[in-house]
C-alpha atoms as a PDB file:
ATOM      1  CA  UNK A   1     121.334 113.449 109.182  1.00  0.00           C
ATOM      2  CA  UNK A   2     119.154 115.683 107.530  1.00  0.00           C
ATOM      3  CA  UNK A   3     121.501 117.164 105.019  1.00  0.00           C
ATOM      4  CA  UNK A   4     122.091 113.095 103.877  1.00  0.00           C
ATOM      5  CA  UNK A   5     118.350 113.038 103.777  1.00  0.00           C
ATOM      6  CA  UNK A   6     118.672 116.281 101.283  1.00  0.00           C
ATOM      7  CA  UNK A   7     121.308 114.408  99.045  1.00  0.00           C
ATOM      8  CA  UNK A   8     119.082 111.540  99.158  1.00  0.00           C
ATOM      9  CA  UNK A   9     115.980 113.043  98.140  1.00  0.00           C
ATOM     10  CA  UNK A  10     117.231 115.037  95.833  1.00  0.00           C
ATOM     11  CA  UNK A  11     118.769 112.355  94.183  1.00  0.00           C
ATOM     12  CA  UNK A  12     115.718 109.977  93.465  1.00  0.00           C
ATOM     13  CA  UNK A  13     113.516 112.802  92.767  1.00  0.00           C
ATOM     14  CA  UNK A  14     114.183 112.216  89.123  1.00  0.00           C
ATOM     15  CA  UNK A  15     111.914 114.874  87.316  1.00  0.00           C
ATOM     16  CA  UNK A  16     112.868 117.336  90.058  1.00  0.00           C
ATOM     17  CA  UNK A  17     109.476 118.322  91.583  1.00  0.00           C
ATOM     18  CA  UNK A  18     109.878 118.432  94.907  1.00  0.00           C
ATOM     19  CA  UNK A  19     108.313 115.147  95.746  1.00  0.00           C
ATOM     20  CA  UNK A  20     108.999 111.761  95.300  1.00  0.00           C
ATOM     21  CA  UNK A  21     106.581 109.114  94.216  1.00  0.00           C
ATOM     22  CA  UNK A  22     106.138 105.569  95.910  1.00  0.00           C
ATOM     23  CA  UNK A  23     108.868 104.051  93.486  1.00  0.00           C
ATOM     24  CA  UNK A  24     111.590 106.809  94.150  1.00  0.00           C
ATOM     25  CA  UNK A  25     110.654 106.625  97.980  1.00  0.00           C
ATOM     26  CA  UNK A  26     111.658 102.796  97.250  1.00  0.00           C
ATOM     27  CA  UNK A  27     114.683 103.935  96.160  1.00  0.00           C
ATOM     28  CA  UNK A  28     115.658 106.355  98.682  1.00  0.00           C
ATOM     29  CA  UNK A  29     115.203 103.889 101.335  1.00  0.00           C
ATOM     30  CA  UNK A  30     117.269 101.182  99.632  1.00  0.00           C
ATOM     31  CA  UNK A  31     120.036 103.992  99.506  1.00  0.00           C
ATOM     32  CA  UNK A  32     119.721 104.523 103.177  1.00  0.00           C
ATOM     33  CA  UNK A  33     120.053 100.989 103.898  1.00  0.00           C
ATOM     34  CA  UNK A  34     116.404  99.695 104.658  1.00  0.00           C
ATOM     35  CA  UNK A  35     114.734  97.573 101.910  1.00  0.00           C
ATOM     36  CA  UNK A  36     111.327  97.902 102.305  1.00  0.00           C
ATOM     37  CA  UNK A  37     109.458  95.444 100.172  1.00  0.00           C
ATOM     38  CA  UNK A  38     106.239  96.456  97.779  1.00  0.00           C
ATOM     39  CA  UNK A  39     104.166  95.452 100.447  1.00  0.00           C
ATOM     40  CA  UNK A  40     105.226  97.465 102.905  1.00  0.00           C
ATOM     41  CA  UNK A  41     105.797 100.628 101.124  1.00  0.00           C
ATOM     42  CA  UNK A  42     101.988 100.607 100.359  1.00  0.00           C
ATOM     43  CA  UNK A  43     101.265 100.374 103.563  1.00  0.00           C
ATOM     44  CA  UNK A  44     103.518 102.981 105.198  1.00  0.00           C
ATOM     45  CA  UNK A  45     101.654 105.129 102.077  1.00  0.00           C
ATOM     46  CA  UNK A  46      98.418 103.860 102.959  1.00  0.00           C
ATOM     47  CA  UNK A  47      99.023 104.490 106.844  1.00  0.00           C
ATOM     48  CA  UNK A  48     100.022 108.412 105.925  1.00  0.00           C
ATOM     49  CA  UNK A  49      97.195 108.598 103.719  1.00  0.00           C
ATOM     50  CA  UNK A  50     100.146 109.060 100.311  1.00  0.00           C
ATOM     51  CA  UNK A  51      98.496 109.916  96.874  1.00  0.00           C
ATOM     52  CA  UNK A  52     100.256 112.048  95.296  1.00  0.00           C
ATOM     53  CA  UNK A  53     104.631 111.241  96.347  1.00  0.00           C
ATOM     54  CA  UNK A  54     106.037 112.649  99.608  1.00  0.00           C
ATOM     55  CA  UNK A  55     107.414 116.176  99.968  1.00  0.00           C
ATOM     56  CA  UNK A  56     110.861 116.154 101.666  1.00  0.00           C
ATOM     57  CA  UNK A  57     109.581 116.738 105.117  1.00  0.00           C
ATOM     58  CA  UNK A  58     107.080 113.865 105.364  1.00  0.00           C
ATOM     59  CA  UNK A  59     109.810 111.934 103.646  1.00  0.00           C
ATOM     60  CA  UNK A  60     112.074 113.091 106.626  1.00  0.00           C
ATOM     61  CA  UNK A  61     109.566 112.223 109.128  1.00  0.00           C
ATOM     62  CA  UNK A  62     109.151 108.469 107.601  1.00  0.00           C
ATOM     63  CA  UNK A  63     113.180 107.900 107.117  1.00  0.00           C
ATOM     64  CA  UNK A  64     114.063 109.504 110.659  1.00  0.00           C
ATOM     65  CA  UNK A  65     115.798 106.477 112.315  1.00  0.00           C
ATOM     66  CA  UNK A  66     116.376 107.665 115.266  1.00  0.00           C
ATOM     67  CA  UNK A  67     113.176 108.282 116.377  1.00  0.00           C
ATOM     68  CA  UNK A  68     111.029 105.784 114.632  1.00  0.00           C
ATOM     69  CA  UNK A  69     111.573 102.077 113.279  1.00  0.00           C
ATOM     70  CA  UNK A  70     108.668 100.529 110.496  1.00  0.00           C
ATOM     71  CA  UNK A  71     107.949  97.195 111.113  1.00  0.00           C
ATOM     72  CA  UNK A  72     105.306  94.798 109.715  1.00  0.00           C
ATOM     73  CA  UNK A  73     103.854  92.825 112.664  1.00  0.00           C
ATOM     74  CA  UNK A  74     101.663  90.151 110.206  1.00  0.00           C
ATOM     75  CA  UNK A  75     100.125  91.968 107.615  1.00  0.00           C
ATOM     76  CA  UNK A  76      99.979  95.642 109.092  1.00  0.00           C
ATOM     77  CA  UNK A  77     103.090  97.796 109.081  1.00  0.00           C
ATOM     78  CA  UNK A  78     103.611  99.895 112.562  1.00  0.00           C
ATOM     79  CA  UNK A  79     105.154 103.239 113.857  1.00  0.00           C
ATOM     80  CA  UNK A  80     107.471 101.676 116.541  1.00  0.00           C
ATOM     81  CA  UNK A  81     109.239 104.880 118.153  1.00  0.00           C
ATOM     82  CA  UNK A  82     112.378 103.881 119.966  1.00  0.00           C
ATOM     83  CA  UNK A  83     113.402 104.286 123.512  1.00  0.00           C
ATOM     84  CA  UNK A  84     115.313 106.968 124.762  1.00  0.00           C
END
């Protein structure tokens, strides 16, 4: 999974610095199969205290389905780690 996370990243990080910005996170996600609408986005960003784009491990730790799922519960956007 985390080699498709590389090819991923890599790919929306369009001027190749090592991070991707709010938009290209967008992206990435849509890629992976989870649209995540403006909304939410800003406040996964918001919740991870996000300035300045996401280096490829905290954009792991966001994407990592198998551990957690985002969900917006009314107007706040949650951590909900799955069951195992």
């Amino acid at each position: 999974m985390r080699a498709r996370l590389r090819e991923v990243f890599d790919r929306v990080d369009s001027n190749k610095n090592g991070s991707v910005n709010i938009a290209e996170f967008r992206a990435a996600m849509d890629t992976l199969g989870t649209h995540l609408d403006g909304r939410m986005v800003a406040e996964i960003c918001q919740a991870l205290d996000v300035r300045d784009g996401l280096t490829f491990d905290q954009f792991c730790d966001i994407v990592d389905t198998e551990e957690v799922r985002w969900v917006c519960i009314g107007s706040k956007v949650c951590a909900v780690h799955a069951l195992t």
